[in-house]
N, C-alpha and C. Protein backbone atom coordinates (compact mmCIF):
# COMPACT_ATOMS: atom_id res chain seq x y z
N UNK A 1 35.08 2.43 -30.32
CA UNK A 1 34.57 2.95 -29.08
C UNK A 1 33.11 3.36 -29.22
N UNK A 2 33.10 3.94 -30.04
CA UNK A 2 31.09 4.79 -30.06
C UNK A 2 30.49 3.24 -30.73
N UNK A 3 30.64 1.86 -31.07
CA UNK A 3 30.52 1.37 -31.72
C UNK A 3 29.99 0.45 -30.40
N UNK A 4 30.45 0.70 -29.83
CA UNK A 4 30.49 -0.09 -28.30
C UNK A 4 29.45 0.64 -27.32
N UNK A 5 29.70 1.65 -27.37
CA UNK A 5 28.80 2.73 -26.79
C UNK A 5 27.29 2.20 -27.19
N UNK A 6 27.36 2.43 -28.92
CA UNK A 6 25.81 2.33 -29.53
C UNK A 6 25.33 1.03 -29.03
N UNK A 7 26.12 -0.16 -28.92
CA UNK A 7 25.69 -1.46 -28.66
C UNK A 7 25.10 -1.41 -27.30
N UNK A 8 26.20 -0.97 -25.96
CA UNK A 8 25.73 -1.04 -24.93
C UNK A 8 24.35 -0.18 -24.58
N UNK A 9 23.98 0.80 -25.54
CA UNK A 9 23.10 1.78 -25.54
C UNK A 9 21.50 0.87 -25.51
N UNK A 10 22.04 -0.17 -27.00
CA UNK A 10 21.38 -0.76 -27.98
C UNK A 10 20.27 -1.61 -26.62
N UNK A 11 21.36 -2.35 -25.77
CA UNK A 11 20.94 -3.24 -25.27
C UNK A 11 20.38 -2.64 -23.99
N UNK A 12 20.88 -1.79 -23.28
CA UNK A 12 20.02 -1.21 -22.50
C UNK A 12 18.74 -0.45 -22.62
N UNK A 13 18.91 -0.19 -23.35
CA UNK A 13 17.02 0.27 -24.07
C UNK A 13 16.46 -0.82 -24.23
N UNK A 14 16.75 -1.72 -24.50
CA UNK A 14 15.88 -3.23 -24.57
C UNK A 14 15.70 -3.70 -24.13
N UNK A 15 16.00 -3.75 -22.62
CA UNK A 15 16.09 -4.45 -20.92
C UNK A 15 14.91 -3.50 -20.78
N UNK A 16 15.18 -2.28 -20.74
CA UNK A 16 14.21 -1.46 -20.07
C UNK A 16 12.89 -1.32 -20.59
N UNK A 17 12.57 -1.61 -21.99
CA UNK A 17 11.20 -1.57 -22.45
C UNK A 17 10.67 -3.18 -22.07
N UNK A 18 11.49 -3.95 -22.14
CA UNK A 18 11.14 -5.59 -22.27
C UNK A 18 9.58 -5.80 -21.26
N UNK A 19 9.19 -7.08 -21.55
CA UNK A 19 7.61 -6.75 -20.83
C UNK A 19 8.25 -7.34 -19.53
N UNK A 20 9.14 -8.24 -19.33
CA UNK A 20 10.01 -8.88 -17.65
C UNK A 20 9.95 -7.55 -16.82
N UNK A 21 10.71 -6.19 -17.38
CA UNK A 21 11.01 -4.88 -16.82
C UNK A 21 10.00 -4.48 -16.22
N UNK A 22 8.74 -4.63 -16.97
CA UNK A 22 7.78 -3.71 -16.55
C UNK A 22 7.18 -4.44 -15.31
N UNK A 23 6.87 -3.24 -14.50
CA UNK A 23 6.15 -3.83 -13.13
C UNK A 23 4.79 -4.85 -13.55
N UNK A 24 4.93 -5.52 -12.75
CA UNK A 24 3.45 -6.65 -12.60
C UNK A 24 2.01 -6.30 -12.16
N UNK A 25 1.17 -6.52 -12.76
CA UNK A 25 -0.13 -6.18 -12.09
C UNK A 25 0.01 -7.08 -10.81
N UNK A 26 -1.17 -6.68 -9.65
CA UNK A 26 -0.90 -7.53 -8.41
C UNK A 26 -1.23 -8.66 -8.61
N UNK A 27 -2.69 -9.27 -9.75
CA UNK A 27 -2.89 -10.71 -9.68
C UNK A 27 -2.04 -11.15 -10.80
N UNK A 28 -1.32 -10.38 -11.80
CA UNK A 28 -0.52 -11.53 -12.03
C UNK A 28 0.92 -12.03 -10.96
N UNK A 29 1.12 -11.05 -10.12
CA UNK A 29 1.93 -10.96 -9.37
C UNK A 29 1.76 -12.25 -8.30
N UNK A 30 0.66 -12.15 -7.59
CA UNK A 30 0.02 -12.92 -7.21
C UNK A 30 0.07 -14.60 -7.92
N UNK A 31 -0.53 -14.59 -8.99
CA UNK A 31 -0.26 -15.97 -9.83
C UNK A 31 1.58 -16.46 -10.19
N UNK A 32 1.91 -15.91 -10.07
CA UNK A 32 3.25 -15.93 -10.21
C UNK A 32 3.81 -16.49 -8.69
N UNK A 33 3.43 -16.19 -7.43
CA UNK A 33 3.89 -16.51 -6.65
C UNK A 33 3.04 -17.77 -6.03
N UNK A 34 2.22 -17.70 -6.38
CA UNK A 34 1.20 -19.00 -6.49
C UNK A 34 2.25 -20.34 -7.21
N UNK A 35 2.71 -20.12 -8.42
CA UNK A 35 2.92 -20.60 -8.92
C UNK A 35 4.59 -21.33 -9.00
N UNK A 36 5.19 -20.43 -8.56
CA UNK A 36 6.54 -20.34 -7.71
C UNK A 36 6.95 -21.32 -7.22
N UNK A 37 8.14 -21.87 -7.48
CA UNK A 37 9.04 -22.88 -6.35
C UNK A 37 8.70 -21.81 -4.73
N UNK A 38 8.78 -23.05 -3.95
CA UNK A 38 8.65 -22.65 -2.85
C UNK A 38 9.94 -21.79 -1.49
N UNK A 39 11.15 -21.90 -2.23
CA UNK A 39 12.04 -21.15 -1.79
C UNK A 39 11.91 -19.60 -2.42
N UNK A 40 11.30 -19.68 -3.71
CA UNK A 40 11.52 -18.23 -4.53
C UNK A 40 9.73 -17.24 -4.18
N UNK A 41 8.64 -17.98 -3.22
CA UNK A 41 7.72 -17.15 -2.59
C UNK A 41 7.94 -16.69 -1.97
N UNK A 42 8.85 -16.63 -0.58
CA UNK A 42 8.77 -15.38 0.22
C UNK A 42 9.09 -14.36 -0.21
N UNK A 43 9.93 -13.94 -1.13
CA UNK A 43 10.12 -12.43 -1.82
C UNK A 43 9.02 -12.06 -2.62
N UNK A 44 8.16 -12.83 -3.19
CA UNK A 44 7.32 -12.32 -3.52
C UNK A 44 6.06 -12.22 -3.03
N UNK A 45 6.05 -13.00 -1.99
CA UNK A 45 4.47 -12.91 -1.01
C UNK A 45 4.88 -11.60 -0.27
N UNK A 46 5.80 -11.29 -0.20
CA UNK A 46 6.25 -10.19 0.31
C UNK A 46 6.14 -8.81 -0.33
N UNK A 47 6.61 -9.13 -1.32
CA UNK A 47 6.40 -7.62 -2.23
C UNK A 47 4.80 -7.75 -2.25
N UNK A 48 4.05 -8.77 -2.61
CA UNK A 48 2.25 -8.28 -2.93
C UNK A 48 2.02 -7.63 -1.08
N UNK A 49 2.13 -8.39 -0.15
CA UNK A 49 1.65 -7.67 1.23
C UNK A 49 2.37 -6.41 1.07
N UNK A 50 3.87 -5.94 0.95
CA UNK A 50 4.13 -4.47 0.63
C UNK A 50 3.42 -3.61 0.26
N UNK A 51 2.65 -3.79 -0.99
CA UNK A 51 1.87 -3.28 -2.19
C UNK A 51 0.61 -2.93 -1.67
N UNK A 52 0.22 -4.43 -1.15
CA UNK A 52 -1.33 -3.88 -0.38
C UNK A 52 -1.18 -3.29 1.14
N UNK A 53 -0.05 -2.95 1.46
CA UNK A 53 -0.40 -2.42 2.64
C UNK A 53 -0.19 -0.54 2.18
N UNK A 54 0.93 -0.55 1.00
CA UNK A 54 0.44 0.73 0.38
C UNK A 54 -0.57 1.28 -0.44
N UNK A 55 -1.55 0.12 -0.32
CA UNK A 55 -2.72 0.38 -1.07
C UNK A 55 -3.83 0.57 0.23
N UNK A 56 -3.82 0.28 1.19
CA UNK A 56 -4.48 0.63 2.49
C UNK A 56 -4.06 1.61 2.73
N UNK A 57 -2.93 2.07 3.14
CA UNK A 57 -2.60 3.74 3.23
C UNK A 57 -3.15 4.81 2.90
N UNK A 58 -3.64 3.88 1.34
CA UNK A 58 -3.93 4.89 0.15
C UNK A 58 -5.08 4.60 0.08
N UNK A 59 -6.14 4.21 0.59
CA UNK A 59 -7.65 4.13 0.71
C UNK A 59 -7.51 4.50 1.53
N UNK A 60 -6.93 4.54 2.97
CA UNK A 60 -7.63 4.82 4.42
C UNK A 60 -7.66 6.36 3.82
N UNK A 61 -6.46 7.18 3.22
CA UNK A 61 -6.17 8.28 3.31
C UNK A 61 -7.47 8.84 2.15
N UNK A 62 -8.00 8.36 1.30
CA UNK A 62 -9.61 8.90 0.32
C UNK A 62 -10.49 8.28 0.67
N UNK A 63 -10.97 7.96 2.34
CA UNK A 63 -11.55 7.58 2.83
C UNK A 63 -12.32 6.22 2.53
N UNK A 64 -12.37 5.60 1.82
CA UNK A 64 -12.39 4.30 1.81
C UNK A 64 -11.90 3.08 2.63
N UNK A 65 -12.85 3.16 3.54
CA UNK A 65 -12.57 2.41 4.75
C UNK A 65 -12.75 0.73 4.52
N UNK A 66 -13.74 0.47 4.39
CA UNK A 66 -14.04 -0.89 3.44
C UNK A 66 -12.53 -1.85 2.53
N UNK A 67 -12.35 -1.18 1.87
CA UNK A 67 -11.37 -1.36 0.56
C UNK A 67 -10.27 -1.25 1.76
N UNK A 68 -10.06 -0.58 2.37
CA UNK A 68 -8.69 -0.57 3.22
C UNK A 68 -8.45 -1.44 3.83
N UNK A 69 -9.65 -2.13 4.84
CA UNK A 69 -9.66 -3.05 5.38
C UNK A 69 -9.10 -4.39 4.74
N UNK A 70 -9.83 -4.59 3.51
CA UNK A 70 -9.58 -5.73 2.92
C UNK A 70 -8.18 -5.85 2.67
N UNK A 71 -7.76 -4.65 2.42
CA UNK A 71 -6.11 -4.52 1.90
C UNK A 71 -4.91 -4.63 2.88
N UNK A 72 -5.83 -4.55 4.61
CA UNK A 72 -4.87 -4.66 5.92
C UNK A 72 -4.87 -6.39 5.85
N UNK A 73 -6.06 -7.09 5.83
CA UNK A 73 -6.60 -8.59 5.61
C UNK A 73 -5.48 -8.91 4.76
N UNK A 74 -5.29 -8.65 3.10
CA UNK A 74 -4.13 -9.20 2.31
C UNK A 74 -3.14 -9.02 2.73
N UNK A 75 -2.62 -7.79 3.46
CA UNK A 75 -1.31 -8.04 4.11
C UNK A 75 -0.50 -9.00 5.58
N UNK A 76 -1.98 -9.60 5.68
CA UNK A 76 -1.94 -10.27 7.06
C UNK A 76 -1.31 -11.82 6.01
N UNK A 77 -2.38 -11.65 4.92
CA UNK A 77 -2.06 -13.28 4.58
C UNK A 77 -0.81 -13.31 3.61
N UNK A 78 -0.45 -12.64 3.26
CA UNK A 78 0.52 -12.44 2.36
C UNK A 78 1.84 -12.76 2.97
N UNK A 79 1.77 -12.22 3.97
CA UNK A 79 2.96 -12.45 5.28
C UNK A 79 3.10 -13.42 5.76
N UNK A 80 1.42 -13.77 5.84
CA UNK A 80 1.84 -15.67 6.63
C UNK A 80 2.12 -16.38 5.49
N UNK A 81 1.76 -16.04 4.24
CA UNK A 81 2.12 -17.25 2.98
C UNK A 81 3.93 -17.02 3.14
N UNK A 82 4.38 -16.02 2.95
CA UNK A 82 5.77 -15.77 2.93
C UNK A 82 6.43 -16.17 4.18
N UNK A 83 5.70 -16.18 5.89
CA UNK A 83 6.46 -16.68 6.79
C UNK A 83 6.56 -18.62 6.60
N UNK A 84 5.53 -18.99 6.25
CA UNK A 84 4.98 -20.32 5.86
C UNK A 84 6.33 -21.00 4.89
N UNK A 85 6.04 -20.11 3.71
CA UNK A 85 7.05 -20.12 2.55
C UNK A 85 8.74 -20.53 2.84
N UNK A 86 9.44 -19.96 3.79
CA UNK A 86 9.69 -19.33 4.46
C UNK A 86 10.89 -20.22 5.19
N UNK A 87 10.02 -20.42 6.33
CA UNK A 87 9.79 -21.87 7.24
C UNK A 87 10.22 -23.08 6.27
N UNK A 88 9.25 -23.21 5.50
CA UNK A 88 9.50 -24.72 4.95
C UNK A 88 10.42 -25.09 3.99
N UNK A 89 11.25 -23.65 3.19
CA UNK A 89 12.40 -24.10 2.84
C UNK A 89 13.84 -23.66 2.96
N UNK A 90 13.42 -22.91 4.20
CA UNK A 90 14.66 -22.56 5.16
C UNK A 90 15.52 -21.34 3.76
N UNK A 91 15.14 -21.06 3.21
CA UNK A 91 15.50 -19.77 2.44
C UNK A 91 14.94 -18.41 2.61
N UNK A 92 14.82 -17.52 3.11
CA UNK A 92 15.03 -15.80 3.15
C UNK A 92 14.32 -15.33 4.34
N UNK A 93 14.70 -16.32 5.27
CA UNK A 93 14.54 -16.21 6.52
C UNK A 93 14.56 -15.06 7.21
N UNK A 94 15.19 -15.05 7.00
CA UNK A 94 16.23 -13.33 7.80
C UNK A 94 15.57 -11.95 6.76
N UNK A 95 15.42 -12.12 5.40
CA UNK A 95 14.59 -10.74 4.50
C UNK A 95 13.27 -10.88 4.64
N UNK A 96 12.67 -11.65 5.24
CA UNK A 96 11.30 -12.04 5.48
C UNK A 96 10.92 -11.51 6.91
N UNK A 97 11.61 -11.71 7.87
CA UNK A 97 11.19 -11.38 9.27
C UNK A 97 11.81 -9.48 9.08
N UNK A 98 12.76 -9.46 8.31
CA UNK A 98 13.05 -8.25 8.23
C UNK A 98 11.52 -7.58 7.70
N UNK A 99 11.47 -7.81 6.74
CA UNK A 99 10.35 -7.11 6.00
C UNK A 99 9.01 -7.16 6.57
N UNK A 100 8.71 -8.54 7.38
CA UNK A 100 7.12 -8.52 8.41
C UNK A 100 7.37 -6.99 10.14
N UNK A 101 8.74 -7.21 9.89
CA UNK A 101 8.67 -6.31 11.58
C UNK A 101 8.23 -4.55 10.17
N UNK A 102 9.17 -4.36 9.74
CA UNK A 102 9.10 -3.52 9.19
C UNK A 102 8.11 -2.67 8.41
N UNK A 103 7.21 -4.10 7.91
CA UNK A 103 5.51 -3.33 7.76
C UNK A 103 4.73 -3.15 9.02
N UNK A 104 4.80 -4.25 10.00
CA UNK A 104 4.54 -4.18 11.52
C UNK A 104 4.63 -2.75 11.78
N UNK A 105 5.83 -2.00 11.81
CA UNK A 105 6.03 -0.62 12.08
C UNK A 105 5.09 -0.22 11.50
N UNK A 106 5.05 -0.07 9.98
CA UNK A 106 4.18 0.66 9.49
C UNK A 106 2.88 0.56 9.72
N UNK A 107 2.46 -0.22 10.12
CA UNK A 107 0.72 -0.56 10.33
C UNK A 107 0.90 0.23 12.02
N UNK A 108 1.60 -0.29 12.86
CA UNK A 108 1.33 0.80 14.00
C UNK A 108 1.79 2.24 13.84
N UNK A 109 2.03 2.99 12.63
CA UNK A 109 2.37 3.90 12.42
C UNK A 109 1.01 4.66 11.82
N UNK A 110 0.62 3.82 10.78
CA UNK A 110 -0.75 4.29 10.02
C UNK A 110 -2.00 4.40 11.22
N UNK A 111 -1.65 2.92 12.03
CA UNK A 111 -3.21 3.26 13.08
C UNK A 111 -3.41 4.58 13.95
N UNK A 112 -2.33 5.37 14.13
CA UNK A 112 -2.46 6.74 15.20
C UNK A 112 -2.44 7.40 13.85
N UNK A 113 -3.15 7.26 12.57
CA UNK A 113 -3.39 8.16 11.91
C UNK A 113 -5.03 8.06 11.50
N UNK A 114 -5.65 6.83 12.23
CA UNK A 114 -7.10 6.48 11.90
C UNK A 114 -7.85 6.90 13.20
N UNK A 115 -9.09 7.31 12.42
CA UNK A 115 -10.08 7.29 13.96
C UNK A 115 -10.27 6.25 14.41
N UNK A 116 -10.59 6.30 15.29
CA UNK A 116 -11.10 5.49 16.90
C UNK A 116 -11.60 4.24 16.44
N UNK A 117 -12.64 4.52 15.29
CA UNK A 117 -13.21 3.16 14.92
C UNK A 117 -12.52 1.93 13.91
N UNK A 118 -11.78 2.58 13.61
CA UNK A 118 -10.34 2.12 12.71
C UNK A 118 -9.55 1.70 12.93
N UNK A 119 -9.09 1.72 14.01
CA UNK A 119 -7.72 1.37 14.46
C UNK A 119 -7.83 -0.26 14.79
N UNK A 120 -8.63 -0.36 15.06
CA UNK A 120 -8.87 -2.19 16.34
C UNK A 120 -7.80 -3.19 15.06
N UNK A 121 -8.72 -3.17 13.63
CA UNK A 121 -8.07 -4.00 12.67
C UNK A 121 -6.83 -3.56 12.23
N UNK A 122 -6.21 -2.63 12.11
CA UNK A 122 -4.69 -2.37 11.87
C UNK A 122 -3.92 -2.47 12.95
N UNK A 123 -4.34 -2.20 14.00
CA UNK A 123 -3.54 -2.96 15.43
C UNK A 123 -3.13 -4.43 15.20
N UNK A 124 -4.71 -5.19 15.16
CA UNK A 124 -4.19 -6.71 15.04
C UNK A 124 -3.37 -7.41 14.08
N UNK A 125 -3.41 -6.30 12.77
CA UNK A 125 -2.09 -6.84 11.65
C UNK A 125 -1.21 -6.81 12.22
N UNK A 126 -0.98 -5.35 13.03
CA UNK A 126 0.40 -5.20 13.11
C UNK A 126 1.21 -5.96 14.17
N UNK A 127 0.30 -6.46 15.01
CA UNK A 127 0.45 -7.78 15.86
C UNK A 127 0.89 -8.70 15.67
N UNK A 128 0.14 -9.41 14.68
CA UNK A 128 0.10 -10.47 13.78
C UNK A 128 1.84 -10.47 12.90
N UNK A 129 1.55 -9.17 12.32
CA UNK A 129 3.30 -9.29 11.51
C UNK A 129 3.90 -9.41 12.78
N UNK A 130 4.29 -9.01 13.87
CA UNK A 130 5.01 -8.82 14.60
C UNK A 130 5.64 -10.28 15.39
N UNK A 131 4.04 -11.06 15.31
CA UNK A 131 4.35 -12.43 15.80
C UNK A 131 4.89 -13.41 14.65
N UNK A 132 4.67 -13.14 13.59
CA UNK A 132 5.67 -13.85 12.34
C UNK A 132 6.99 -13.63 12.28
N UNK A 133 6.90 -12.30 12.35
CA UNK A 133 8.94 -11.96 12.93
C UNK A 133 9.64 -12.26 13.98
N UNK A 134 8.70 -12.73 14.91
CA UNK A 134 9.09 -13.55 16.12
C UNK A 134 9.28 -14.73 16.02
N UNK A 135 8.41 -15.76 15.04
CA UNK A 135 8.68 -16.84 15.16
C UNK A 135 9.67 -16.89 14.00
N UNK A 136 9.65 -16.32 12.78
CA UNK A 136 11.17 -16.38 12.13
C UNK A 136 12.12 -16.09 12.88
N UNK A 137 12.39 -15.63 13.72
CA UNK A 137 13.79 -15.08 14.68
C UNK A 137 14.01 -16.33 15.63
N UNK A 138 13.07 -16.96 15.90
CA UNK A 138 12.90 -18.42 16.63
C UNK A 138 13.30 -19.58 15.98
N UNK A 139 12.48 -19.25 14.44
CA UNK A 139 13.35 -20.85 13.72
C UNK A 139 14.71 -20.43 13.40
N UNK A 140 15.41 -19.34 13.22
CA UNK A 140 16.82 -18.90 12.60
C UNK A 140 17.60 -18.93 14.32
N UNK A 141 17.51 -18.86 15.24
CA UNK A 141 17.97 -18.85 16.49
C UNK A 141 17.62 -19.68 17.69
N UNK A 142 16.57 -20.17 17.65
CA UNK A 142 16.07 -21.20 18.74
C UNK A 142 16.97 -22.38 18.90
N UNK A 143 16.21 -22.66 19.89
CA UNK A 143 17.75 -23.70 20.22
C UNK A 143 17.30 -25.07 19.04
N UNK A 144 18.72 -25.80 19.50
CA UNK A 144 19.04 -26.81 18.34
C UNK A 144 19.37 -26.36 17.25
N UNK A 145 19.63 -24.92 17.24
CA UNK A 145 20.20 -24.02 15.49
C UNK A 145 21.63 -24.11 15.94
């Protein structure tokens, strides 16, 4: 029994240090989904737009307006690579439009937290996601499905 214990111990400490475990920097993250069969990118064009849209959060909020911007921009394209992705091999259809409405929220959530001059470009992301979750809900339901 403890013999079993130590093993299962053994091996779970070794999953968890392994370099697979450890989180990804974003460009290798990025190269990785670059690099990707094309059914296995939308989860990950997805997680990098996730990332940078919590990395806009997190500039708008230490005022870095610039840097935020760019980071609302990556989440625009990140979304269309993953709706794109997506689309063309009819795999994660449905966790993809889930996940574009759902940052959608969040970007019209963050803009009534920006001034006046701020808001115009996090509006139009959140637009933008909003119309990708529309047209995924269109190819998974439109007629001829």
């Amino acid at each position: 029994m403890r013999k079993t214990l130590l093993a299962i111990t053994v091996v779970v400490a070794a999953v968890a240090v392994s370099p697979a475990a450890k989180e990804q920097s974003l460009p290798e993250l990025i190269a990785r989904a670059d690099a990707a069969a094309v059914k296995d990118q939308p989860a990950l064009y997805i997680d990098i737009a996730e990332r940078q849209l919590k990395a806009a959060d997190e500039l708008y909020n230490q005022g870095k307006v610039e840097e935020a911007r760019a980071a609302v921009g990556d989440v625009v394209t990140y979304s269309e690579k993953a709706h794109d992705a997506a689309v063309q091999s009819g795999k994660r259809l449905k966790p993809t439009e889930i996940a574009s409405r759902k940052m959608s929220h969040r970007l019209h959530d963050l803009k009534h937290t920006l001034n006046f001059e701020d808001q115009a470009p996090v509006e139009a992301a959140a637009d933008r996601l909003e119309s990708l979750a529309q047209d995924l809900l269109n190819h998974m339901f439109g007629k001829g499905k």
